[in-house]
PDB file of N, CA and C in Angstrom:
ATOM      1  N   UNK A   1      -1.498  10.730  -2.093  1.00  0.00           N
ATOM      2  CA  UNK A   1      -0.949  11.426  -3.231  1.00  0.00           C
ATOM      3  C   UNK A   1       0.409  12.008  -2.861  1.00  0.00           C
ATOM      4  N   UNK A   2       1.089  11.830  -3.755  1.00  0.00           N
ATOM      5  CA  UNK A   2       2.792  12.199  -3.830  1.00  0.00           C
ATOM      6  C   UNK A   2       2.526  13.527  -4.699  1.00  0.00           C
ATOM      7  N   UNK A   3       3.268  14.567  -4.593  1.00  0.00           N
ATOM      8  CA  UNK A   3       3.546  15.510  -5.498  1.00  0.00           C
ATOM      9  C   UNK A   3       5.155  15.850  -5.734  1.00  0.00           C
ATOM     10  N   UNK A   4       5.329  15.495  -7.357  1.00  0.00           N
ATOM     11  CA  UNK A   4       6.583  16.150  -7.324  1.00  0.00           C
ATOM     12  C   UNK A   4       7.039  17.257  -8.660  1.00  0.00           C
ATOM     13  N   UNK A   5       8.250  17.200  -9.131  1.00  0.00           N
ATOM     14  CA  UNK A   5       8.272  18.539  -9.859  1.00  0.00           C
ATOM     15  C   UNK A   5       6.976  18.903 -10.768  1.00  0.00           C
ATOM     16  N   UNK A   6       6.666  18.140 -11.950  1.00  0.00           N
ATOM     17  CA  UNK A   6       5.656  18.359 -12.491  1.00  0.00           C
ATOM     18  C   UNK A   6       4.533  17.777 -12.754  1.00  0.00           C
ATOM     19  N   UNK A   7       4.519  16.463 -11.932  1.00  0.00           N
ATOM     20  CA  UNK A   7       2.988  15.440 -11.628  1.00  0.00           C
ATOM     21  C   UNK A   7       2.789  14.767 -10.300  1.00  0.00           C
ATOM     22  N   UNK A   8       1.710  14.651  -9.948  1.00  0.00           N
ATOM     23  CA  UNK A   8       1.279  13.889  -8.884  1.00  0.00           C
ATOM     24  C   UNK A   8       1.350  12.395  -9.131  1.00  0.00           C
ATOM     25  N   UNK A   9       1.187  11.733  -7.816  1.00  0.00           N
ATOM     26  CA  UNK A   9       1.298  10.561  -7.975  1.00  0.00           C
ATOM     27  C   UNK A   9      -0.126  10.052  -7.485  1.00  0.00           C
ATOM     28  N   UNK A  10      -0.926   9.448  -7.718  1.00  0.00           N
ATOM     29  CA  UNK A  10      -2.264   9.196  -6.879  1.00  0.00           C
ATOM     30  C   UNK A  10      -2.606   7.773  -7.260  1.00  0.00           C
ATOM     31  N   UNK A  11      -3.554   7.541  -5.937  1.00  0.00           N
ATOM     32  CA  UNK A  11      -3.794   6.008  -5.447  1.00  0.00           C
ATOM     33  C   UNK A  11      -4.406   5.354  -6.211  1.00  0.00           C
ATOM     34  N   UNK A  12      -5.225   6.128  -7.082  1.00  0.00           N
ATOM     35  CA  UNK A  12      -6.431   5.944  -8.265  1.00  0.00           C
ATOM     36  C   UNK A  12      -6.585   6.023  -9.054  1.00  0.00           C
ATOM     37  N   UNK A  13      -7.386   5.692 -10.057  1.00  0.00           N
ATOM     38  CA  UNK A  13      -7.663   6.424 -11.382  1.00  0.00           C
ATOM     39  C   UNK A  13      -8.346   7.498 -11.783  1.00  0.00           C
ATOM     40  N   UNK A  14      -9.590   7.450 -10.212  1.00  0.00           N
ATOM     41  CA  UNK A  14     -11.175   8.623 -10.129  1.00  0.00           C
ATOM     42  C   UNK A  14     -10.074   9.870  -9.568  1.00  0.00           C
ATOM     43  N   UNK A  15      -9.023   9.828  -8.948  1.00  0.00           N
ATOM     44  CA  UNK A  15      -8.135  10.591  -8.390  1.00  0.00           C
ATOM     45  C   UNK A  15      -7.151  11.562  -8.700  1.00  0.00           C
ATOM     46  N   UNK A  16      -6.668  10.558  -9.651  1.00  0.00           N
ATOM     47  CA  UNK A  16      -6.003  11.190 -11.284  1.00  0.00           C
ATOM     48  C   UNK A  16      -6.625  12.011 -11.758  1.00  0.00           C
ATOM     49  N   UNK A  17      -7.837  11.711 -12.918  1.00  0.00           N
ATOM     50  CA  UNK A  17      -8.796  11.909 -13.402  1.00  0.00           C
ATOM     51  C   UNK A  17      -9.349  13.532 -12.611  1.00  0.00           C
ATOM     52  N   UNK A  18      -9.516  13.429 -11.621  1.00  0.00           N
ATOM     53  CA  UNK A  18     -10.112  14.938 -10.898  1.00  0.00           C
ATOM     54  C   UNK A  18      -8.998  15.568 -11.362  1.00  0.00           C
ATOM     55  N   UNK A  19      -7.726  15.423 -10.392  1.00  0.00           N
ATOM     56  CA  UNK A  19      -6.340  16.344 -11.162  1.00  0.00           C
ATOM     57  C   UNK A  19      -6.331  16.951 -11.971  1.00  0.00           C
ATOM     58  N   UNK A  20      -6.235  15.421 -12.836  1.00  0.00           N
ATOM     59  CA  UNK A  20      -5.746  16.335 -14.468  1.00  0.00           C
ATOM     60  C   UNK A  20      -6.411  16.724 -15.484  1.00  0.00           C
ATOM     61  N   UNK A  21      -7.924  16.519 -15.205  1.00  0.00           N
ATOM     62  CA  UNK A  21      -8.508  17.385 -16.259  1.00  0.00           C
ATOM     63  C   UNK A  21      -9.886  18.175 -15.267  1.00  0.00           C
ATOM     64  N   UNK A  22      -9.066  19.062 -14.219  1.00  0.00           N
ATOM     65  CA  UNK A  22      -9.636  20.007 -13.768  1.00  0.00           C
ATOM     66  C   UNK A  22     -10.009  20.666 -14.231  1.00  0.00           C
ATOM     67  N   UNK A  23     -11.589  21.869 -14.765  1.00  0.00           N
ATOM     68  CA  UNK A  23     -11.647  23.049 -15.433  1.00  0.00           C
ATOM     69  C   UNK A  23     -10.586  24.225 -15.207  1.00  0.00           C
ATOM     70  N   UNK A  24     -10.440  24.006 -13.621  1.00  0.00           N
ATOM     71  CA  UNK A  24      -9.655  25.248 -13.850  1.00  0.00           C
ATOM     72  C   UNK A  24      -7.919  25.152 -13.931  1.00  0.00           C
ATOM     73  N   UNK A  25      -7.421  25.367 -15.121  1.00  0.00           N
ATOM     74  CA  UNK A  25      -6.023  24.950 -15.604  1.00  0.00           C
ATOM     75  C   UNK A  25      -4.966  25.488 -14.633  1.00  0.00           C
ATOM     76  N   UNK A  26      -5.022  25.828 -13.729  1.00  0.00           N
ATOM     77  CA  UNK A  26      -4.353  26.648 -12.804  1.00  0.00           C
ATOM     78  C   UNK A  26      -3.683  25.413 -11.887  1.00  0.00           C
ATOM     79  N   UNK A  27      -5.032  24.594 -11.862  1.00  0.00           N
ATOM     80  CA  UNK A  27      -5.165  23.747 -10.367  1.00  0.00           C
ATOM     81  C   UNK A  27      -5.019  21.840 -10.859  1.00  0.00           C
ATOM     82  N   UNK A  28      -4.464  21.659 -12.328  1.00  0.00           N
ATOM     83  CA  UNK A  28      -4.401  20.696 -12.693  1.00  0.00           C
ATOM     84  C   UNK A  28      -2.999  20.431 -13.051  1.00  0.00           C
ATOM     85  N   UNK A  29      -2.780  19.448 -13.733  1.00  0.00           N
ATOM     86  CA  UNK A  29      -0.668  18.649 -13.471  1.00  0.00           C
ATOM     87  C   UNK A  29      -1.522  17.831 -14.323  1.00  0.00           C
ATOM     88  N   UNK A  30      -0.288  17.072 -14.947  1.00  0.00           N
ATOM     89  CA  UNK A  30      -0.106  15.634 -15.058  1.00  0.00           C
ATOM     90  C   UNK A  30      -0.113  14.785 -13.574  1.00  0.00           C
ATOM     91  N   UNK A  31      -0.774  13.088 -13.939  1.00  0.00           N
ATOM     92  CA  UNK A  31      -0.886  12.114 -12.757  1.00  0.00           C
ATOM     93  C   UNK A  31      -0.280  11.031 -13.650  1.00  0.00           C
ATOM     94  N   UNK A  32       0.385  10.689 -12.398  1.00  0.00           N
ATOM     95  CA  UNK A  32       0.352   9.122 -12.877  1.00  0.00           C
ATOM     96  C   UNK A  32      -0.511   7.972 -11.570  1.00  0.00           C
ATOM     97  N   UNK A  33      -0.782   6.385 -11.495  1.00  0.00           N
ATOM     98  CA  UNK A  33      -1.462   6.364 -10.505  1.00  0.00           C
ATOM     99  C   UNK A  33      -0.344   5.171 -10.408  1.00  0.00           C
ATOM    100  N   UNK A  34      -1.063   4.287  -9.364  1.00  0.00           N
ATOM    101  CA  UNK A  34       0.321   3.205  -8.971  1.00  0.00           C
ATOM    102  C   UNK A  34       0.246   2.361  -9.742  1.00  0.00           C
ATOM    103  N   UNK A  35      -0.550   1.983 -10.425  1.00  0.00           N
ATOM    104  CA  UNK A  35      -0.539   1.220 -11.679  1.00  0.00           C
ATOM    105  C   UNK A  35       0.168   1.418 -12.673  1.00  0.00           C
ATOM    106  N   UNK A  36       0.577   2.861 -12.892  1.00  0.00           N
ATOM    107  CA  UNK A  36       1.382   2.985 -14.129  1.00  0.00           C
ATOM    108  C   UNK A  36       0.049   3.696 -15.256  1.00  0.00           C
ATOM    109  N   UNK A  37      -0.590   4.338 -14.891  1.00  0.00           N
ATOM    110  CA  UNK A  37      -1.490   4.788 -16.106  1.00  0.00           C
ATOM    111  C   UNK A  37      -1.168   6.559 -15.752  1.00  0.00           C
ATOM    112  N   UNK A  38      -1.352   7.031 -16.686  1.00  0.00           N
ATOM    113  CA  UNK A  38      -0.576   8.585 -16.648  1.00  0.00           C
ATOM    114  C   UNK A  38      -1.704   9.192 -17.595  1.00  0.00           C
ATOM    115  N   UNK A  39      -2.245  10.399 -16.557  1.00  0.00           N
ATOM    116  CA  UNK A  39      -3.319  11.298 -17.052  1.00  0.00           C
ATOM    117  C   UNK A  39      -2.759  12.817 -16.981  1.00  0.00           C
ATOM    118  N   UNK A  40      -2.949  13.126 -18.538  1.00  0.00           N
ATOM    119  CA  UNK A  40      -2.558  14.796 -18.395  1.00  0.00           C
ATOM    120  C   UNK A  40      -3.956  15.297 -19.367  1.00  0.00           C
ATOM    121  N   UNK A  41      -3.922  16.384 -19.715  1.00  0.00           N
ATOM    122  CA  UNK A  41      -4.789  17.585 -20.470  1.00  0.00           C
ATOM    123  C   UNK A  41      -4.288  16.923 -21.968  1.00  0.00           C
ATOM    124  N   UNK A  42      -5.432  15.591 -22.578  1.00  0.00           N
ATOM    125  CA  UNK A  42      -5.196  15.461 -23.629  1.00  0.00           C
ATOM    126  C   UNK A  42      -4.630  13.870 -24.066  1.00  0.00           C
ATOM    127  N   UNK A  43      -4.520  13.393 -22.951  1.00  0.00           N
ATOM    128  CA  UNK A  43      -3.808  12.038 -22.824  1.00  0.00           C
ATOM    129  C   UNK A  43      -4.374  11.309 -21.901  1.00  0.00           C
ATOM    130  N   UNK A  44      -4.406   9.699 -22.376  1.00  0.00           N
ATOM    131  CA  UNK A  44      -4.374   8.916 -21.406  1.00  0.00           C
ATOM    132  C   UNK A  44      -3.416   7.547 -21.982  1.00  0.00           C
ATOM    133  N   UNK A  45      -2.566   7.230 -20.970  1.00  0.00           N
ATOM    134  CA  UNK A  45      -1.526   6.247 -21.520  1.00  0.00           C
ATOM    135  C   UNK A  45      -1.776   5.134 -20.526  1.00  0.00           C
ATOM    136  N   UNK A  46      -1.787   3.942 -20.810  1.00  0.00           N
ATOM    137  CA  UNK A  46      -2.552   2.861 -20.108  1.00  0.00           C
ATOM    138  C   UNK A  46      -0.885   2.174 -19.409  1.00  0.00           C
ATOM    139  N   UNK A  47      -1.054   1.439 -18.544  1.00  0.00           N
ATOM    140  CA  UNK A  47       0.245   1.334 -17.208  1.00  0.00           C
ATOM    141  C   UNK A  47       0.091  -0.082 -16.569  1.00  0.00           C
ATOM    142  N   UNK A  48      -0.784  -0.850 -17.582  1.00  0.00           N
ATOM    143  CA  UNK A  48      -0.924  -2.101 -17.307  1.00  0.00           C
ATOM    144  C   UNK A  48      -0.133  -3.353 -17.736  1.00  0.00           C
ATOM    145  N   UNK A  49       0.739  -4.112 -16.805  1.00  0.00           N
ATOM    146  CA  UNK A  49       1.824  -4.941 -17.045  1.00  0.00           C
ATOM    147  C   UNK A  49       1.402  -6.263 -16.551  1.00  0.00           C
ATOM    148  N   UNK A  50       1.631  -7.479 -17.145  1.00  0.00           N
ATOM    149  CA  UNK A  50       1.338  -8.720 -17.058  1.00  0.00           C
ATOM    150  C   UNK A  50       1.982  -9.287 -16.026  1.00  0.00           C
ATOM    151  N   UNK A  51       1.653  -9.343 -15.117  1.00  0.00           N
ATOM    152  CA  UNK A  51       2.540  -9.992 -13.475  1.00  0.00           C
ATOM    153  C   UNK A  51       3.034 -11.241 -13.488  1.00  0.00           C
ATOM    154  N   UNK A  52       2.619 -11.746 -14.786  1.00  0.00           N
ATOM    155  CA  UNK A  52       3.612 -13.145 -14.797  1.00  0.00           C
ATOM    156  C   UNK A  52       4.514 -13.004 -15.253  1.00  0.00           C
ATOM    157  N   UNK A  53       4.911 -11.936 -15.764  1.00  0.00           N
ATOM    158  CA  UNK A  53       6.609 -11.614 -16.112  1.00  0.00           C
ATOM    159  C   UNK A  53       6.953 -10.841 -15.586  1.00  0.00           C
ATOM    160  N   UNK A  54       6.412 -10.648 -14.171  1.00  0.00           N
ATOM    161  CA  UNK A  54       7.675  -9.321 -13.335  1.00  0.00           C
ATOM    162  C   UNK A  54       8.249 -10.435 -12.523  1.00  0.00           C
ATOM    163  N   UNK A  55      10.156  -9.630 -12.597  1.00  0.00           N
ATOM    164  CA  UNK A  55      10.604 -10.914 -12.114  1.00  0.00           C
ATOM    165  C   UNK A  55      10.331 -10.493 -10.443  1.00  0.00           C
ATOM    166  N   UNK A  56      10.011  -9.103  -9.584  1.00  0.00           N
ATOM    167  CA  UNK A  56       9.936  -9.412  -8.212  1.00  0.00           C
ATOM    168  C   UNK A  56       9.290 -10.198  -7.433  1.00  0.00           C
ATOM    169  N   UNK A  57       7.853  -9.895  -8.159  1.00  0.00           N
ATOM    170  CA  UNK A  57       6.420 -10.911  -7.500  1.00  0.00           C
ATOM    171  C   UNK A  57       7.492 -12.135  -7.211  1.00  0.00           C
ATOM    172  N   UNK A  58       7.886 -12.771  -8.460  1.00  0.00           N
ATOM    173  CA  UNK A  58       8.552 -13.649  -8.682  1.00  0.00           C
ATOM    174  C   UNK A  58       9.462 -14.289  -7.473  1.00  0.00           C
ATOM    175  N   UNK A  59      10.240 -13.520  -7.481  1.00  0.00           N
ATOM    176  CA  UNK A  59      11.522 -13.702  -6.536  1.00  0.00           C
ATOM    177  C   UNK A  59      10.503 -13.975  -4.753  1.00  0.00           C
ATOM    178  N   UNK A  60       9.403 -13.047  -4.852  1.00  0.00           N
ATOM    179  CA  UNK A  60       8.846 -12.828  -3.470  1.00  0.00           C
ATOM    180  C   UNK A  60       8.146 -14.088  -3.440  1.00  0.00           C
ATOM    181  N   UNK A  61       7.470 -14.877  -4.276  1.00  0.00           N
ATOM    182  CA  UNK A  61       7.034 -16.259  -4.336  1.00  0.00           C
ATOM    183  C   UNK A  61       8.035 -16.984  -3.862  1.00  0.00           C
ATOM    184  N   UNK A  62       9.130 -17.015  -4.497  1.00  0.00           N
ATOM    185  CA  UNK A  62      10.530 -18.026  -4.267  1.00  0.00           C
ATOM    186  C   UNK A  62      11.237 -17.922  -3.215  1.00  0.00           C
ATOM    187  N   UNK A  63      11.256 -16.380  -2.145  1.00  0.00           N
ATOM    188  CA  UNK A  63      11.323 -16.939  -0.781  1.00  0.00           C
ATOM    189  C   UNK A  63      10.462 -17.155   0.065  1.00  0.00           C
ATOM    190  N   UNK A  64       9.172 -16.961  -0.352  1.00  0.00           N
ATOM    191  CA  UNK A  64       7.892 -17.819   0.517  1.00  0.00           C
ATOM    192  C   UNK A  64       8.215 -19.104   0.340  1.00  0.00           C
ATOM    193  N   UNK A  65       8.400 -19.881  -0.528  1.00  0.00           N
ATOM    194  CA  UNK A  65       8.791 -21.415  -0.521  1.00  0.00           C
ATOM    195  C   UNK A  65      10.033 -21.785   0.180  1.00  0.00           C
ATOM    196  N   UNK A  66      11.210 -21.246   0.140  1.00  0.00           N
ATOM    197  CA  UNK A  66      12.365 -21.092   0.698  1.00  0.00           C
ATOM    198  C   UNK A  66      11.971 -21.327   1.999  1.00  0.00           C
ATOM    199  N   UNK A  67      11.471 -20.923   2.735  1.00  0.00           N
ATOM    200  CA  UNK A  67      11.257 -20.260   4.293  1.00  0.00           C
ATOM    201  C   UNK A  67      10.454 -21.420   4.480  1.00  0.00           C
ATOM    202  N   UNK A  68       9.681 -22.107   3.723  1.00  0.00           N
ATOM    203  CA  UNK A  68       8.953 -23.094   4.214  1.00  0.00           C
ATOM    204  C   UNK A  68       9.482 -24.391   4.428  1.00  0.00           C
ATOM    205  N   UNK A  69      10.509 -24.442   3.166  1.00  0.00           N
ATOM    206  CA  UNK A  69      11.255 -25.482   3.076  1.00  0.00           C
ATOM    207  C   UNK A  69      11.738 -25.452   4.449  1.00  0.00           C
ATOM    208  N   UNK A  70      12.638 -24.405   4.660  1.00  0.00           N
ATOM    209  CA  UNK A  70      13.482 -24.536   6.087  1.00  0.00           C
ATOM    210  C   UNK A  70      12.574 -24.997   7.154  1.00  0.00           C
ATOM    211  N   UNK A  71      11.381 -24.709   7.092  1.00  0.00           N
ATOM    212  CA  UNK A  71      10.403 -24.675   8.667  1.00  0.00           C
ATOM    213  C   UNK A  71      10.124 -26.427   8.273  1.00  0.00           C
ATOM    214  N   UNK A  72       9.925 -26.652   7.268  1.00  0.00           N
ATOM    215  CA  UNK A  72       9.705 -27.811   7.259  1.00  0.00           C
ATOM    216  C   UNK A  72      10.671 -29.004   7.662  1.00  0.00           C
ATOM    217  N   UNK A  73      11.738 -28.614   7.088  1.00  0.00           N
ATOM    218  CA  UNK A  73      13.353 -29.284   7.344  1.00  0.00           C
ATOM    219  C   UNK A  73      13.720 -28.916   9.043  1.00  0.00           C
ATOM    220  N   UNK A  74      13.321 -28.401   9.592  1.00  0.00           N
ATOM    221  CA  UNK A  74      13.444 -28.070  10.737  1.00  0.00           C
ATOM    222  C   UNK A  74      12.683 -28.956  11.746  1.00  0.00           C
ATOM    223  N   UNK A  75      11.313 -29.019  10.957  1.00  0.00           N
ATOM    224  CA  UNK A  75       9.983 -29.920  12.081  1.00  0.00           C
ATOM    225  C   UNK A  75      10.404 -31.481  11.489  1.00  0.00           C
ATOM    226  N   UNK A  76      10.821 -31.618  10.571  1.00  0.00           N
ATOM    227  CA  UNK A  76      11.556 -32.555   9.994  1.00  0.00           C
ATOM    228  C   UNK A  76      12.816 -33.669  11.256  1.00  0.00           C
ATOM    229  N   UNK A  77      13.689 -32.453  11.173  1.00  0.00           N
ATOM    230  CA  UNK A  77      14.787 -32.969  12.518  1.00  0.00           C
ATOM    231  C   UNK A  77      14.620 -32.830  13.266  1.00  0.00           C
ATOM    232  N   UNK A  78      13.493 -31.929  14.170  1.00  0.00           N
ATOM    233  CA  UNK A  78      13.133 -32.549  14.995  1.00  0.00           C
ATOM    234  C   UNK A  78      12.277 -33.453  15.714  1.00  0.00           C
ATOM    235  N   UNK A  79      11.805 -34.069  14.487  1.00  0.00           N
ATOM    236  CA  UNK A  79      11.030 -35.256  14.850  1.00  0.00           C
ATOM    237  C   UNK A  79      11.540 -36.648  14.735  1.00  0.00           C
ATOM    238  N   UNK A  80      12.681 -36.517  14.578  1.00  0.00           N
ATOM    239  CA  UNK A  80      14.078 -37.956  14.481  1.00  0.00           C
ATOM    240  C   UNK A  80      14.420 -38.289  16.061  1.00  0.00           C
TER     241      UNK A  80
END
């Protein structure tokens, strides 16, 4: 868990959930979790995004292939 000016950040949802709707209002914040879902006193906003349109995953696929290409092009010349 991250804490900053006025919400935590937590690993979870069961984690969140304790936070922010603590009985005792003293000892509760807004959360958000790494997903993107954000729990306060009264709210729950859902933080779920379709990973086939984020372009990083993306990009991180496209130099796993990259890198292979080369290793391959490599075992390639040196087998000439």
């Amino acid at each position: 868990m991250y804490a900053f000016s006025n919400f935590m950040i937590c690993s979870n949802s069961e984690i969140a959930q304790r936070i922010a709707y603590n009985p005792n209002r003293q000892l509760c914040c807004r959360c958000v979790t790494y997903d993107g879902d954000i729990y306060e006193q009264g709210t729950l906003s859902g933080g779920y995004v379709n990973q086939s349109i984020m372009v990083l995953p993306q990009y991180a696929e496209l130099q796993g292939i990259e890198e292979r290409i080369k290793r391959e092009r490599s075992n390639f010349d040196g087998q000439r």
